[in-house]
PDB file of N, CA and C in Angstrom:
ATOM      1  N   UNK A   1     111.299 103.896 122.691  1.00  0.00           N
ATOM      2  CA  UNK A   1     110.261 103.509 121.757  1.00  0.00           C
ATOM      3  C   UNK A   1     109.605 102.193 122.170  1.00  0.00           C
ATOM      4  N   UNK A   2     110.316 101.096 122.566  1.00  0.00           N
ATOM      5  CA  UNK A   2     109.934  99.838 123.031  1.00  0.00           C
ATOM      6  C   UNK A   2     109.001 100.201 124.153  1.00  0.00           C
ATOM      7  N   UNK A   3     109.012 101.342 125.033  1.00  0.00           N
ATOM      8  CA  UNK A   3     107.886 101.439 126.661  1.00  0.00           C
ATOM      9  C   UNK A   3     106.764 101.934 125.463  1.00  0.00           C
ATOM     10  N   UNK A   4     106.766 102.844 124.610  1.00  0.00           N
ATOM     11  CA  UNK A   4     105.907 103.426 123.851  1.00  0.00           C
ATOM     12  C   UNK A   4     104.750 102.321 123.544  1.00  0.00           C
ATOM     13  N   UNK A   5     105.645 101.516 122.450  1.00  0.00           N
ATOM     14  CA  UNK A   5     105.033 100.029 121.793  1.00  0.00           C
ATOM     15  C   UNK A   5     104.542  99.457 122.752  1.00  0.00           C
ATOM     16  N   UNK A   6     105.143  98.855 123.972  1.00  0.00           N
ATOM     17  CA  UNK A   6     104.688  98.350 125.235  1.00  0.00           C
ATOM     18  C   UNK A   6     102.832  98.671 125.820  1.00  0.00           C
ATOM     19  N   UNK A   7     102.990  99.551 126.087  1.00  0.00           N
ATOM     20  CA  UNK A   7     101.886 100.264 126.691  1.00  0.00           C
ATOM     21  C   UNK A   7     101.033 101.175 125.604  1.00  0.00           C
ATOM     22  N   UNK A   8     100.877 101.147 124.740  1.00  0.00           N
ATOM     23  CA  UNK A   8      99.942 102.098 123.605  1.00  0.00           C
ATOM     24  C   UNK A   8      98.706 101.822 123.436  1.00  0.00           C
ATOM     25  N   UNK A   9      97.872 100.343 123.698  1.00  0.00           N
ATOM     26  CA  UNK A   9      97.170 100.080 123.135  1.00  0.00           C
ATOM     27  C   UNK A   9      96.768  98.471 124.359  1.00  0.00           C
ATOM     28  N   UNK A  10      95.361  98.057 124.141  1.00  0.00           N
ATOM     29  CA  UNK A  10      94.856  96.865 124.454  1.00  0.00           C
ATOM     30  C   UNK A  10      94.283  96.913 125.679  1.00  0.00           C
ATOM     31  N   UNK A  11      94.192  96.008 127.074  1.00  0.00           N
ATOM     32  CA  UNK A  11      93.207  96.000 127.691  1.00  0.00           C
ATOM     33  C   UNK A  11      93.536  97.336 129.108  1.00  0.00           C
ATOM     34  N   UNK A  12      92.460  97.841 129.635  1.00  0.00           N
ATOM     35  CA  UNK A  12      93.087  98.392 130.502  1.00  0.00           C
ATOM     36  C   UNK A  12      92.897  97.645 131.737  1.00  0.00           C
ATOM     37  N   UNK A  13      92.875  98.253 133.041  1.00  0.00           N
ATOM     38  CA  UNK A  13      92.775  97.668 133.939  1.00  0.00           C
ATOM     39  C   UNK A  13      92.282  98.598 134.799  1.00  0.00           C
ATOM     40  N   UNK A  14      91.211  97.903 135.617  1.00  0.00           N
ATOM     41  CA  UNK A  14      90.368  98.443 136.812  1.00  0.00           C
ATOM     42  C   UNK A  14      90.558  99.588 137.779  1.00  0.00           C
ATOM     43  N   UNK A  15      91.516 101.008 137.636  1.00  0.00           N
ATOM     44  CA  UNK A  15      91.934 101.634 138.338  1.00  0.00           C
ATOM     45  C   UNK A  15      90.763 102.584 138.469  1.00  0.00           C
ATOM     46  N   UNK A  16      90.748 103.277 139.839  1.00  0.00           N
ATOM     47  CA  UNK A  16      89.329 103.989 140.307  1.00  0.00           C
ATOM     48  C   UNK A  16      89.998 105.224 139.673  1.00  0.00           C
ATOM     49  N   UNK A  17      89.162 106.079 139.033  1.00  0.00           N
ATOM     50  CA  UNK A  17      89.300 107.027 138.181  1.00  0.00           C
ATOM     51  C   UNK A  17      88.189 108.118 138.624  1.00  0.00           C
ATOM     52  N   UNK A  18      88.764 109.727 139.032  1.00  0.00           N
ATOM     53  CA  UNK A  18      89.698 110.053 138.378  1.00  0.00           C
ATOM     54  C   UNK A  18      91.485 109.867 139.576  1.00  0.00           C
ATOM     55  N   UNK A  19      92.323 110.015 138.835  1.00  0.00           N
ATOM     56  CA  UNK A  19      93.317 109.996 139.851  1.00  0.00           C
ATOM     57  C   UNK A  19      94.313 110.303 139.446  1.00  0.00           C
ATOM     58  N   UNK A  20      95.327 110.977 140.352  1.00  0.00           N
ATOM     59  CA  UNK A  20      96.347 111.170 139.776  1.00  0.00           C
ATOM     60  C   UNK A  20      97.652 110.110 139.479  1.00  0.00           C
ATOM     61  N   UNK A  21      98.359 109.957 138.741  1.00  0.00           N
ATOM     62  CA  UNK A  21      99.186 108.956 138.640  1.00  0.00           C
ATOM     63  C   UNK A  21     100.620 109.006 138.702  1.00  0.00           C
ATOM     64  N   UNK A  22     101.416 108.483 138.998  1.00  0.00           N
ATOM     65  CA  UNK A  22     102.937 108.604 139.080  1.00  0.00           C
ATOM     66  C   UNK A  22     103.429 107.621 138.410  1.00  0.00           C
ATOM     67  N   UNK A  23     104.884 108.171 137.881  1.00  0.00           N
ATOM     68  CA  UNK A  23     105.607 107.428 136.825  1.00  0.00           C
ATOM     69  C   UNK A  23     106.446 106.896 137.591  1.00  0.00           C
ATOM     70  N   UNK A  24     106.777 105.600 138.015  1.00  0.00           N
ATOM     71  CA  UNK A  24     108.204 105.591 139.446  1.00  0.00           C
ATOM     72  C   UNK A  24     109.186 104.702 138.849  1.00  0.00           C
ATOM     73  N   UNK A  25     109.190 103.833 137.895  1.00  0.00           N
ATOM     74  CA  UNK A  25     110.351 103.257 137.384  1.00  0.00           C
ATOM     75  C   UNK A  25     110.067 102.571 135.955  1.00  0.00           C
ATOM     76  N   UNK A  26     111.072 101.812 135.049  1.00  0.00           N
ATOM     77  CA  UNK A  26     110.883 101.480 133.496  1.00  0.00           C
ATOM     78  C   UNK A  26     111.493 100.884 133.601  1.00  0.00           C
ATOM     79  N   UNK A  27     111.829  99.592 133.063  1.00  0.00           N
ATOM     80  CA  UNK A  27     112.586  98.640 132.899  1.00  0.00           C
ATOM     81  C   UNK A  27     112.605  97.839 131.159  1.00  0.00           C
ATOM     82  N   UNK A  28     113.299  98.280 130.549  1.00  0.00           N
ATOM     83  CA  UNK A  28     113.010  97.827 128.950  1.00  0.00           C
ATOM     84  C   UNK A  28     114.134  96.990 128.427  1.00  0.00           C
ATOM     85  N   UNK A  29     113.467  95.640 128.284  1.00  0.00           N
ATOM     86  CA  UNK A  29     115.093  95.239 127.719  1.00  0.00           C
ATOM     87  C   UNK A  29     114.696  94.221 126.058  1.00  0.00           C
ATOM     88  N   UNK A  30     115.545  94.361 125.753  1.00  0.00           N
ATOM     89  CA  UNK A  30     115.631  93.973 124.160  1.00  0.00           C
ATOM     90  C   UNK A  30     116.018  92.349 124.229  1.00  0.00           C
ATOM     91  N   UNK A  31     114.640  91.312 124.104  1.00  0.00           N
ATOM     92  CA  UNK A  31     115.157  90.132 123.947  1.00  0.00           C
ATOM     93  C   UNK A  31     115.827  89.276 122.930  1.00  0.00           C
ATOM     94  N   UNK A  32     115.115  89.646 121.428  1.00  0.00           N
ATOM     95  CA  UNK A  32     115.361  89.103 120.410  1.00  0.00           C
ATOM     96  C   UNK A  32     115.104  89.796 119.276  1.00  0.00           C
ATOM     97  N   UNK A  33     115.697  91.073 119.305  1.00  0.00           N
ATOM     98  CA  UNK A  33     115.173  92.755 118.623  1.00  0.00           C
ATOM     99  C   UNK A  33     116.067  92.312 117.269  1.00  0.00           C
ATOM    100  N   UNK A  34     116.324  93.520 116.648  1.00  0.00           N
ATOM    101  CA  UNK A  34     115.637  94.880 117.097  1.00  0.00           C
ATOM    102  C   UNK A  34     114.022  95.232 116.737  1.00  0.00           C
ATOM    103  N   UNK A  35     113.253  96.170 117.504  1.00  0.00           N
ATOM    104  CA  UNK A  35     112.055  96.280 117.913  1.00  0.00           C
ATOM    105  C   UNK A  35     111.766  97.252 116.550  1.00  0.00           C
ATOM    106  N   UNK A  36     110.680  97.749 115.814  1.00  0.00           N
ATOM    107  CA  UNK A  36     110.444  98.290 114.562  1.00  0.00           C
ATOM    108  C   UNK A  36     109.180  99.117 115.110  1.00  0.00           C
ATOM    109  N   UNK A  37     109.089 100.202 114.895  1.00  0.00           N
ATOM    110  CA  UNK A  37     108.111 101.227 114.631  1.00  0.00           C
ATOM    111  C   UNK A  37     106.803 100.802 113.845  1.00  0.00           C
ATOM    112  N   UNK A  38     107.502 100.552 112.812  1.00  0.00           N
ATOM    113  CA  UNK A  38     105.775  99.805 111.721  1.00  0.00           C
ATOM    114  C   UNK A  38     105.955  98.560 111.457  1.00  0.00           C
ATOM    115  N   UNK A  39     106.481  97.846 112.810  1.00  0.00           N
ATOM    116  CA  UNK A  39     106.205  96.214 112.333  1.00  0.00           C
ATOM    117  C   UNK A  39     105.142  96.063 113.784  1.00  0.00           C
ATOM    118  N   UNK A  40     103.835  95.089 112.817  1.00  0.00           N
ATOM    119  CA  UNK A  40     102.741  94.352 113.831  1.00  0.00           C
ATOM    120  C   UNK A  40     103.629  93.315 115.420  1.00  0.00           C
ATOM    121  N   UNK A  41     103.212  93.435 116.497  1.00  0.00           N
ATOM    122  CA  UNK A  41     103.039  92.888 117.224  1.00  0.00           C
ATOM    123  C   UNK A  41     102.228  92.791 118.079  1.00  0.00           C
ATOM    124  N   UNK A  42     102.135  91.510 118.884  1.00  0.00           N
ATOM    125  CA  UNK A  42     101.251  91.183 119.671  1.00  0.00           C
ATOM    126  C   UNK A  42     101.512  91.818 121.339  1.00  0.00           C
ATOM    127  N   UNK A  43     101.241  91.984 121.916  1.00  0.00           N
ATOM    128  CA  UNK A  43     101.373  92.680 123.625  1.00  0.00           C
ATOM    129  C   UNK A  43     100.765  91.418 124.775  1.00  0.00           C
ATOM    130  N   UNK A  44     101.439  91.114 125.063  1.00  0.00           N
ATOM    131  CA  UNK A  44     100.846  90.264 126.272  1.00  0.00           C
ATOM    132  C   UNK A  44     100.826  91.016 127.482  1.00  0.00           C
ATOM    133  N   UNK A  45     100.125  91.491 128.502  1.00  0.00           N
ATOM    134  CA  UNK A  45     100.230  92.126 130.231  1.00  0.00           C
ATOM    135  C   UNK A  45      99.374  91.617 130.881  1.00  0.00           C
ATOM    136  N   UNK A  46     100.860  91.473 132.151  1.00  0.00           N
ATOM    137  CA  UNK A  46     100.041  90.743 133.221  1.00  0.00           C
ATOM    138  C   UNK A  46     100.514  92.137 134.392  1.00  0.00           C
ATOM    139  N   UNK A  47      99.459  91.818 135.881  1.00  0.00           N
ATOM    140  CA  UNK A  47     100.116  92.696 136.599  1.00  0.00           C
ATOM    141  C   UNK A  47     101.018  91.656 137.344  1.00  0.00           C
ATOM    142  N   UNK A  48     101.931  91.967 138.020  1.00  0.00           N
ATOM    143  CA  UNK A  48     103.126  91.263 138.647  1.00  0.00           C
ATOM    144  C   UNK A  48     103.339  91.466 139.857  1.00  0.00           C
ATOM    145  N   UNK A  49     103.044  92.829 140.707  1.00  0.00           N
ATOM    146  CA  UNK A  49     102.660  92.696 141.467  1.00  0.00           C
ATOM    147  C   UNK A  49     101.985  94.035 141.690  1.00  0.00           C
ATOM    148  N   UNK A  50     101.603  94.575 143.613  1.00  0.00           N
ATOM    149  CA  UNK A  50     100.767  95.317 143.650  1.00  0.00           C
ATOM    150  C   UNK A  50     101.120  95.585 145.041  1.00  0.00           C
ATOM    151  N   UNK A  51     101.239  96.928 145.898  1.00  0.00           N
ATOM    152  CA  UNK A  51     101.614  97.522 146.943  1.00  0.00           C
ATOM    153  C   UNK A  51     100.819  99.028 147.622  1.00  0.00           C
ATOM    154  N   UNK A  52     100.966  99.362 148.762  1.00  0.00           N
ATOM    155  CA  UNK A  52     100.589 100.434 148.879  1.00  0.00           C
ATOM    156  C   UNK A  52     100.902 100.511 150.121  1.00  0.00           C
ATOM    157  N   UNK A  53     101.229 102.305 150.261  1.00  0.00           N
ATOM    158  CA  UNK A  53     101.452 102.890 151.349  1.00  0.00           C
ATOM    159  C   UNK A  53     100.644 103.872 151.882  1.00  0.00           C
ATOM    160  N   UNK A  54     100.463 104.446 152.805  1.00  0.00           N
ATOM    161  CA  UNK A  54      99.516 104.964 153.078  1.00  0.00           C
ATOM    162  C   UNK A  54      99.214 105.908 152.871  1.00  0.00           C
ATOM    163  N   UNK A  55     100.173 106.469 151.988  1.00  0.00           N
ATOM    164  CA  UNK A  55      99.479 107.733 151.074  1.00  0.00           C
ATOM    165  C   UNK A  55      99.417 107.275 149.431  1.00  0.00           C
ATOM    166  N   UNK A  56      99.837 106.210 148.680  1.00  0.00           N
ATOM    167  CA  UNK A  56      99.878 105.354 147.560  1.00  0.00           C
ATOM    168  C   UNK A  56      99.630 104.678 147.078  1.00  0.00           C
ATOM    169  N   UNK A  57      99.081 103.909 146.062  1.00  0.00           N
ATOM    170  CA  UNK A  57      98.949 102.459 145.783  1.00  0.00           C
ATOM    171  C   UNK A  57      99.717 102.772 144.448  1.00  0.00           C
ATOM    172  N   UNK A  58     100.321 101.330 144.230  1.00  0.00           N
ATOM    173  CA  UNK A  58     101.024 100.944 143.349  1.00  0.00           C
ATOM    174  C   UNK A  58     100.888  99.976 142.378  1.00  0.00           C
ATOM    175  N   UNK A  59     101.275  99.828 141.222  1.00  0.00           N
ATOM    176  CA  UNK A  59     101.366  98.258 140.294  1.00  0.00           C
ATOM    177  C   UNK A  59     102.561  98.160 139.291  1.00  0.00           C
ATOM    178  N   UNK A  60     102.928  96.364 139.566  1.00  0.00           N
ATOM    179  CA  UNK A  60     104.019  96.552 138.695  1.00  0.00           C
ATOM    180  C   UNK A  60     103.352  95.929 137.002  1.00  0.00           C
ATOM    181  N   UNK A  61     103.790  97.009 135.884  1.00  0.00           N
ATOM    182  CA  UNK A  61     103.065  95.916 134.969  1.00  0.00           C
ATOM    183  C   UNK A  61     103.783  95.385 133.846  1.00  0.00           C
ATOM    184  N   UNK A  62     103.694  94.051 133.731  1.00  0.00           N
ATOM    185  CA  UNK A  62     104.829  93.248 132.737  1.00  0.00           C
ATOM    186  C   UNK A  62     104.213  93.335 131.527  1.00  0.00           C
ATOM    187  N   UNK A  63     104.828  94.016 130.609  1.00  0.00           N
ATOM    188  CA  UNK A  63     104.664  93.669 129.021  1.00  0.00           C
ATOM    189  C   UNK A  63     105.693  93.023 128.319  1.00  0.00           C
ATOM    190  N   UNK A  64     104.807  92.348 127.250  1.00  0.00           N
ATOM    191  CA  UNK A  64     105.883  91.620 126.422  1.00  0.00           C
ATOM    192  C   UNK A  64     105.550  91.236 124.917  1.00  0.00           C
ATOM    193  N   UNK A  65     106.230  92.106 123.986  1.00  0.00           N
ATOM    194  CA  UNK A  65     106.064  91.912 122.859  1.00  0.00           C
ATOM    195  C   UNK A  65     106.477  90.890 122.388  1.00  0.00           C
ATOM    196  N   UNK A  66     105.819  90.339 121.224  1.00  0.00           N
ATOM    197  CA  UNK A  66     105.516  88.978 120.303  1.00  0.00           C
ATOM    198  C   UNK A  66     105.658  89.384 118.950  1.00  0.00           C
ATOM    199  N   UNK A  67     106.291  89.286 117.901  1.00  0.00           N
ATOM    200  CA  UNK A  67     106.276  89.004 116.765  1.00  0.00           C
ATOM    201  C   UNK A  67     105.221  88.211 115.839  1.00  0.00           C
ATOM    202  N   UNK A  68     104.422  89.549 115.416  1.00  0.00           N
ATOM    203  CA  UNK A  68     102.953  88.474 115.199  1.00  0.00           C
ATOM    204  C   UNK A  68     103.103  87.456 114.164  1.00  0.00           C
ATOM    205  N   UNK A  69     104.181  87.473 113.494  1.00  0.00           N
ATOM    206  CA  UNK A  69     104.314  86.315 112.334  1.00  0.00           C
ATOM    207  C   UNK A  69     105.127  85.514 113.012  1.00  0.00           C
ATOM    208  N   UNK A  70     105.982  85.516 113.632  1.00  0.00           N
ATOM    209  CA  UNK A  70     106.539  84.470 114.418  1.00  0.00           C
ATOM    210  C   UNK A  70     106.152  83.840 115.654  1.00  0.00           C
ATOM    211  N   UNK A  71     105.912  84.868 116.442  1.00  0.00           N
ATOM    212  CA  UNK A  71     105.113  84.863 117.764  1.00  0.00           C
ATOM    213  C   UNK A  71     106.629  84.393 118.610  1.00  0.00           C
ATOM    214  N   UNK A  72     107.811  85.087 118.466  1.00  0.00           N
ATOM    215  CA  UNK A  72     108.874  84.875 119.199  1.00  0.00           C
ATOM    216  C   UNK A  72     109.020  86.059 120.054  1.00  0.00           C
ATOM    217  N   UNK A  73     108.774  86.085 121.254  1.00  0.00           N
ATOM    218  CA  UNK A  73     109.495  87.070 122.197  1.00  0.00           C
ATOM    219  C   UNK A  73     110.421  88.463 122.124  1.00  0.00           C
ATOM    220  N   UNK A  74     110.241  89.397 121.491  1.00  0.00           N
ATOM    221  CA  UNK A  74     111.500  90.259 120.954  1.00  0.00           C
ATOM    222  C   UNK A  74     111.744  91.117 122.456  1.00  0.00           C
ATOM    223  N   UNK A  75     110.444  91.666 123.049  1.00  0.00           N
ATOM    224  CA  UNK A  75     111.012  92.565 124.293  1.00  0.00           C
ATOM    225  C   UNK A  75     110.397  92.507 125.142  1.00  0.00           C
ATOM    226  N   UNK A  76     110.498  92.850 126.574  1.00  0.00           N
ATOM    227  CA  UNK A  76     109.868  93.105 127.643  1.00  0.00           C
ATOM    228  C   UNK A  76     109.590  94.305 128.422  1.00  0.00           C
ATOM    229  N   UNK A  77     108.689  94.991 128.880  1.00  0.00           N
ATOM    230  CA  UNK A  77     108.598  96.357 129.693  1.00  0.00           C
ATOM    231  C   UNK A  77     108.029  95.946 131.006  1.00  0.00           C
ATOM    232  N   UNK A  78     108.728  96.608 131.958  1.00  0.00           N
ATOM    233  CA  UNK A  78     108.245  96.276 133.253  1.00  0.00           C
ATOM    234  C   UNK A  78     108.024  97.674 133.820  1.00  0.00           C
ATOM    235  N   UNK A  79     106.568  98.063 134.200  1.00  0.00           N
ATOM    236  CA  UNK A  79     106.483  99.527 134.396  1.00  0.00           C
ATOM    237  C   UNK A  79     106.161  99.752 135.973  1.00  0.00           C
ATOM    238  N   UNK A  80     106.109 100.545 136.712  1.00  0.00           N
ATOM    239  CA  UNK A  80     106.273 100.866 138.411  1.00  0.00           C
ATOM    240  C   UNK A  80     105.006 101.831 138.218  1.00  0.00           C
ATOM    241  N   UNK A  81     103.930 101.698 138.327  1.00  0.00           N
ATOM    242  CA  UNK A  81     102.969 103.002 138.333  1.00  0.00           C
ATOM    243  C   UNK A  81     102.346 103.825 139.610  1.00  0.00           C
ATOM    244  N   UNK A  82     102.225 104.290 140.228  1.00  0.00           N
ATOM    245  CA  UNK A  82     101.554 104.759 141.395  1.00  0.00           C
ATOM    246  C   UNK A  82     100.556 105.800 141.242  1.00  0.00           C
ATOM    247  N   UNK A  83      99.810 105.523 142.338  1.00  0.00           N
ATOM    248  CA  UNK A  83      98.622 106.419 142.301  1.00  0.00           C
ATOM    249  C   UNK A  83      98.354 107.218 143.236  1.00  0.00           C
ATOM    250  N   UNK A  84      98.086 108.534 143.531  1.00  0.00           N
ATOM    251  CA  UNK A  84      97.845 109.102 144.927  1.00  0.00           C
ATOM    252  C   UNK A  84      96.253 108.408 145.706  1.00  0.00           C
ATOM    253  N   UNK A  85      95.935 108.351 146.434  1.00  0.00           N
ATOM    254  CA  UNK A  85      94.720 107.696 147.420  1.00  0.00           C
ATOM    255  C   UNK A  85      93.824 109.053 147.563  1.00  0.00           C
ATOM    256  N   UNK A  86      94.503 110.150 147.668  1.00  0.00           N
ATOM    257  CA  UNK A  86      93.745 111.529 147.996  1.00  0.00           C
ATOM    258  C   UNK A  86      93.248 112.085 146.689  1.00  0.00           C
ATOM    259  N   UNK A  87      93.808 111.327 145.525  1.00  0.00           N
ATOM    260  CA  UNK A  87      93.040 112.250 144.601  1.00  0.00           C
ATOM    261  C   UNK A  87      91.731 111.185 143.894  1.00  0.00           C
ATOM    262  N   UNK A  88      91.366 109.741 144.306  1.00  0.00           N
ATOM    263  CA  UNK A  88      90.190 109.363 144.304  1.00  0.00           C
ATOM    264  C   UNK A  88      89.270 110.098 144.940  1.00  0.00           C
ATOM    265  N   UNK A  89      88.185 109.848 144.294  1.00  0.00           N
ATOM    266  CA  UNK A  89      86.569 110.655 144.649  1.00  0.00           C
ATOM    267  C   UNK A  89      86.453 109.652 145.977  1.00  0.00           C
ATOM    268  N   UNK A  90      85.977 110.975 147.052  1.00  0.00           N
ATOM    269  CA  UNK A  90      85.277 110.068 148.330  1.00  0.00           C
ATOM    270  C   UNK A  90      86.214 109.304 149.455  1.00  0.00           C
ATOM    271  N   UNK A  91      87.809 109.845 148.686  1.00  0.00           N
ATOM    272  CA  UNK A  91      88.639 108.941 149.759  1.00  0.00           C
ATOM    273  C   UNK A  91      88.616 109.176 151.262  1.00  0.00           C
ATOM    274  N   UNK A  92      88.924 108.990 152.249  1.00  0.00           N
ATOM    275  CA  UNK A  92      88.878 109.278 153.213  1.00  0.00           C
ATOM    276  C   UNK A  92      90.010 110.023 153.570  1.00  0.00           C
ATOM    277  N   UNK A  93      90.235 111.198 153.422  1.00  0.00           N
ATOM    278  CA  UNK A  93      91.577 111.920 153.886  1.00  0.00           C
ATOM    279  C   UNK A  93      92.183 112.063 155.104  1.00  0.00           C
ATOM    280  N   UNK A  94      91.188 111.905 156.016  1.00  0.00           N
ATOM    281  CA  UNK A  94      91.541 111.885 157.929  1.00  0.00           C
ATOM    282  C   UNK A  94      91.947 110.576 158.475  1.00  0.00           C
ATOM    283  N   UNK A  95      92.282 109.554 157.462  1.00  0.00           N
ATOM    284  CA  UNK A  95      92.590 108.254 157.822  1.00  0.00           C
ATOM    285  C   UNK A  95      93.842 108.223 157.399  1.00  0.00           C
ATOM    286  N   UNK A  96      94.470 109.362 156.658  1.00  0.00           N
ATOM    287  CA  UNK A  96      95.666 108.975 156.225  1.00  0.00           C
ATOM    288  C   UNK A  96      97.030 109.597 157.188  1.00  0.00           C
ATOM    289  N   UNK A  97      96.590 110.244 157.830  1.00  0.00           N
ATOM    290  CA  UNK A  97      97.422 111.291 158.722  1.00  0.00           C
ATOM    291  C   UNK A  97      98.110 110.627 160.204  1.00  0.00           C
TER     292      UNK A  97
END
């Protein structure tokens, strides 16, 4: 539920669209919980980092929920996303081989 809360909502980020995407790792940990279904919080994300292989690109992305009446830290999500390169429009497919 915490990756759910994590990632549901707020800014997106610049990925060339359309594309296909991969799920490659989750990292959720409970700082100062427990985390609530219908309680308000705030989402902070940054990206953390960023990779690619030559058939992939990747991003790692840090979330971190806030307690909007307190504004204390309760959790963190760290997500692994990948993208295929061949399923952007226009990629160059004979460069990847």
């Amino acid at each position: 539920m915490v990756s759910v809360l994590a990632h549901k909502s707020g800014d997106t980020w610049p990925i060339r669209e359309p594309a296909i995407g991969l799920f490659l790792d989750l990292e959720a940990r409970v700082l100062d919980g427990p985390v609530f279904q219908d309680h308000a919080y705030r989402v902070d994300r940054e990206i953390v980092g960023l990779s690619q292989s030559r058939r992939t690109e990747s991003c790692w992305m840090l979330s971190t929920l806030h307690d909007s009446e307190s504004g204390v830290a309760v959790a963190r999500v760290l997500l692994h996303s990948g993208f295929f390169k061949t399923s952007y429009p226009g990629d160059p497919a004979d460069q990847l081989r």
